[in-house]
Protein backbone atom coordinates (compact mmCIF):
# COMPACT_ATOMS: atom_id res chain seq x y z
CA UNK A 1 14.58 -1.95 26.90
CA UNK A 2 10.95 -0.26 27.05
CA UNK A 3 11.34 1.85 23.96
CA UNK A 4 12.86 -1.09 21.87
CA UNK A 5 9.46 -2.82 22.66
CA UNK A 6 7.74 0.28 21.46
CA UNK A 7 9.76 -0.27 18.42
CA UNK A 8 8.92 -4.22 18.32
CA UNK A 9 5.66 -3.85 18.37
CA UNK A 10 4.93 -1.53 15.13
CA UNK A 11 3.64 -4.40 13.10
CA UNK A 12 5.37 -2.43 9.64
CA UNK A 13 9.10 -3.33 11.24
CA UNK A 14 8.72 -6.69 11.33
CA UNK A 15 9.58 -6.91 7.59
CA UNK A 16 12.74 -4.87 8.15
CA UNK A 17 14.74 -7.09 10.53
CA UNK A 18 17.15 -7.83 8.40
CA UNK A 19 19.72 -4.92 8.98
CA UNK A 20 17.23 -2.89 5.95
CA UNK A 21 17.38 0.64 6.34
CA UNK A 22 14.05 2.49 6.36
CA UNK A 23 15.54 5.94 6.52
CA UNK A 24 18.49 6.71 5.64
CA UNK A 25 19.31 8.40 9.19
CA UNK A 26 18.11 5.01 10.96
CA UNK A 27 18.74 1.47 10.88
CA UNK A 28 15.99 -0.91 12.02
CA UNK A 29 17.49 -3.75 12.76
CA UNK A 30 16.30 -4.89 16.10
CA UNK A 31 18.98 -7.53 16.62
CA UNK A 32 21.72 -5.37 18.27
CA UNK A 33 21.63 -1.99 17.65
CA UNK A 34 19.93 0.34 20.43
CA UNK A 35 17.05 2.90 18.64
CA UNK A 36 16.89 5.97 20.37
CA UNK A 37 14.02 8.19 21.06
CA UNK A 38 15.87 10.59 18.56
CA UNK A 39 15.68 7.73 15.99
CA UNK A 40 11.80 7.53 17.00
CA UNK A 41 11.03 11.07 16.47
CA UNK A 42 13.22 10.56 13.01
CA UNK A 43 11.15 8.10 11.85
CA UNK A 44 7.67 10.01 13.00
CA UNK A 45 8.92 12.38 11.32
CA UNK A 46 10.00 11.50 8.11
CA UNK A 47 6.89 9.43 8.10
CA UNK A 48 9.41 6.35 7.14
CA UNK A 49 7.30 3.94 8.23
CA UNK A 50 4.58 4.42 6.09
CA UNK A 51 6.22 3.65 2.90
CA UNK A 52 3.79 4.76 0.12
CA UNK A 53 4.39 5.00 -3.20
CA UNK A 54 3.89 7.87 -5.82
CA UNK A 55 2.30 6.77 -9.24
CA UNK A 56 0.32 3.94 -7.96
CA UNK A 57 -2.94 3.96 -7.35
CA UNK A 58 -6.20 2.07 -6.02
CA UNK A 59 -9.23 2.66 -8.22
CA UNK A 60 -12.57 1.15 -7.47
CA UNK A 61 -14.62 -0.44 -10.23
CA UNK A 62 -17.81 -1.66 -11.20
CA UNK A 63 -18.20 -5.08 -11.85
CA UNK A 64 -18.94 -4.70 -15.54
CA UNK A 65 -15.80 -2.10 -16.05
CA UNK A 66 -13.68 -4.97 -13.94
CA UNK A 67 -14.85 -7.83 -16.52
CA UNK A 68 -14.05 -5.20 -19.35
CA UNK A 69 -10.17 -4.47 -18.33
CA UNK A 70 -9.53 -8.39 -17.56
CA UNK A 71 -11.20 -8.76 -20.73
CA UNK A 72 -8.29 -6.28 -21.92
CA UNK A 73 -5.53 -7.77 -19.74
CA UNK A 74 -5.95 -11.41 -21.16
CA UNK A 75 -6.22 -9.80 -25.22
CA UNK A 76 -2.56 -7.88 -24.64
CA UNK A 77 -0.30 -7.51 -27.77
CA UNK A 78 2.94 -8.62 -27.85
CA UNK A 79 5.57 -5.65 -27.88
CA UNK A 80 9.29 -5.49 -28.41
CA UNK A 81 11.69 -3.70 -26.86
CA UNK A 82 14.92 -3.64 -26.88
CA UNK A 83 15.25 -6.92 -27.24
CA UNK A 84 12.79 -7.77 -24.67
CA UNK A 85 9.49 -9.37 -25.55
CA UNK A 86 6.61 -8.09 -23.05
CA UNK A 87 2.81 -8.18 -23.13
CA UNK A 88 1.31 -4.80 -22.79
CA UNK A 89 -2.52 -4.30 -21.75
CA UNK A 90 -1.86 -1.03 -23.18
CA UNK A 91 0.05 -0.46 -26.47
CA UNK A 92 3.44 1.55 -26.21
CA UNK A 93 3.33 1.96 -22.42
CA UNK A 94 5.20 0.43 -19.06
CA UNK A 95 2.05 0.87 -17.36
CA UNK A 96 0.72 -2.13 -15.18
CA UNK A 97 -2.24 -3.27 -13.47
CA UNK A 98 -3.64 -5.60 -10.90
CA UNK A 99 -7.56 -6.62 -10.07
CA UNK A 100 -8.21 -6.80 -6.47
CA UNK A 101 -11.65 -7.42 -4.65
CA UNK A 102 -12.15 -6.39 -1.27
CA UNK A 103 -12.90 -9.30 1.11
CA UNK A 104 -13.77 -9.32 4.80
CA UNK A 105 -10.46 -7.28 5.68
CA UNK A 106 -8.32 -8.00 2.71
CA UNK A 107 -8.00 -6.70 -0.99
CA UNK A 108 -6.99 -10.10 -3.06
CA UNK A 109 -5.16 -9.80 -6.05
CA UNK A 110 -7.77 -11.97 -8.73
CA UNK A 111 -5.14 -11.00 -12.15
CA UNK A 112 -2.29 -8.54 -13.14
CA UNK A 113 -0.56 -7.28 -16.13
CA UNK A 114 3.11 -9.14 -16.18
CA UNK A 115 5.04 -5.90 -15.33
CA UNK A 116 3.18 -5.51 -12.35
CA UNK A 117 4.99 -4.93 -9.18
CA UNK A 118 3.24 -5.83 -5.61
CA UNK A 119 2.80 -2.38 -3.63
CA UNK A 120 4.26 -2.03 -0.52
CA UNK A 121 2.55 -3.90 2.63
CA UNK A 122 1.82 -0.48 4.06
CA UNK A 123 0.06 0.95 1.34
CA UNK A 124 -2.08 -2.14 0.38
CA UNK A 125 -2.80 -2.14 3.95
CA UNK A 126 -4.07 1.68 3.77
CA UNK A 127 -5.76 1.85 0.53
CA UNK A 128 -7.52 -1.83 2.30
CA UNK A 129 -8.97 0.21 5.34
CA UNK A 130 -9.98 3.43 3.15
CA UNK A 131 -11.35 0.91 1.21
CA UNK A 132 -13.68 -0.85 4.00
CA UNK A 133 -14.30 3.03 5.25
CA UNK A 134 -16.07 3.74 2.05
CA UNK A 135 -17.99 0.52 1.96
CA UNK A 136 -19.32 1.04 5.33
CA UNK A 137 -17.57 -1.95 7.25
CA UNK A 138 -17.66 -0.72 11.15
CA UNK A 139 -15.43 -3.77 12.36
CA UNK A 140 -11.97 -2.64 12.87
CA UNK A 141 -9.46 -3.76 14.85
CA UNK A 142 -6.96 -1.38 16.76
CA UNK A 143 -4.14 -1.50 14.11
CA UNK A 144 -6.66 -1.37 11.64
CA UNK A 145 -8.13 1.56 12.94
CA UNK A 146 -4.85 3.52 13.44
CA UNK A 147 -4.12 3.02 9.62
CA UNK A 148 -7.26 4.28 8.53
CA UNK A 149 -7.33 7.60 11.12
CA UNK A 150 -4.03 7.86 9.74
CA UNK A 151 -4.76 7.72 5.91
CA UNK A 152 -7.40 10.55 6.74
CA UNK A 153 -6.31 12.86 8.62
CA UNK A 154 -4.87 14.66 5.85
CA UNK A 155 -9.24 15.51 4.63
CA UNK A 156 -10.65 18.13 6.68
CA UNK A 157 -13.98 17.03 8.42
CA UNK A 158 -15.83 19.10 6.10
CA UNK A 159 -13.99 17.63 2.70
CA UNK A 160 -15.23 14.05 4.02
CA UNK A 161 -18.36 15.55 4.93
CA UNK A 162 -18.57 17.44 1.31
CA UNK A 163 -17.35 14.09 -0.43
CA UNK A 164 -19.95 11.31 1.66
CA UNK A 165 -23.00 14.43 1.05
C-alpha cells in the first residue's frame, strides 16, 4: 500500500508502466506486482532511476557559434554506407547533434542532425536544471529542485565555488 505510493509518485516511473524493466533485479510495473523496500533500496542503489547516458553531452553555445553549426547541419554531405544513404554534419562519422535553447523551465529542441536520438527524459531533465543553475534562474519547483541537488552533489562545495569564482 504506502510504499507502492512512494513508488507512484517518482515522476521518472510513470514512463515505465508497461511491465519495462529498469534494473534488471526489478520490475516496475505498478499494475500487479508488489515492490518491496528491498526493490527500493535496489533501485537507490543502482541509481536505476536516473537513467543517464555515457557519450552524450549538453554543451552551451554562443549565439554566433549556434548560427555557425546550424549553418553546418543544413550544408551536410551526403555519405554512403553500406548501402545506406545518410547526411553527415560531419564527414566520416556517426556523430549527431541537436540545438536546444533554454526556455522558462525547458530546453527545446530548434534542429538536429538525422541520426540523432532523443536523450532520455531524465537526463534532459538534469542537464535542464544544471542548465537554469548556471543561468541564475532561482524559481524551482520541488522536483525540480531534487534533480538539480542531485546532479551536484557529486562537486564539492569548493569545486562549485572554484568554478562560479
Amino acid at each position: 500500500g504506502d510504499l507502492r505510493s512512494i513508488v507512484r509518485s517518482v515522476y521518472i516511473l510513470r514512463q515505465k508502466r508497461q511491465n519495462q524493466r529498469i534494473n534488471r533485479d526489478v520490475d516496475v510495473s505498478l499494475s500487479d506486482v508488489a515492490i518491496s523496500f528491498s526493490d527500493i533500496k535496489t533501485l537507490v542503489r543502482y541509481r536505476a532511476l536516473e537513467q543517464i547516458e555515457t557519450g552524450r553531452f549538453f554543451v552551451a553555445l554562443s549565439l554566433a557559434e549556434a548560427e555557425t553549426v546550424r549553418s553546418v547541419l543544413h550544408n551536410a554531405t551526403t555519405v554512403t554506407t553500406n548501402g545506406q544513404v545518410h547526411h553527415s554534419f560531419i564527414e566520416n562519422s556517426n556523430a549527431a547533434i541537436s540545438l536546444r535553447v533554454l526556455t522558462e523551465n525547458s530546453m527545446d529542441m530548434i534542429d538536429s542532425s538525422p541520426q540523432f536520438e532523443k536523450p532520455k527524459h531524465h537526463h534532459l531533465n538534469e542537464a535542464t536544471q544544471c542548465w537554469r543553475f548556471v543561468n541564475s534562474d532561482m524559481w524551482y519547483q520541488n522536483k525540480e529542485l531534487n534533480v538539480l541537488v542531485n546532479a551536484l552533489q557529486d562537486n564539492t562545495c569548493k569545486e562549485r565555488e572554484i568554478w562560479f569564482a
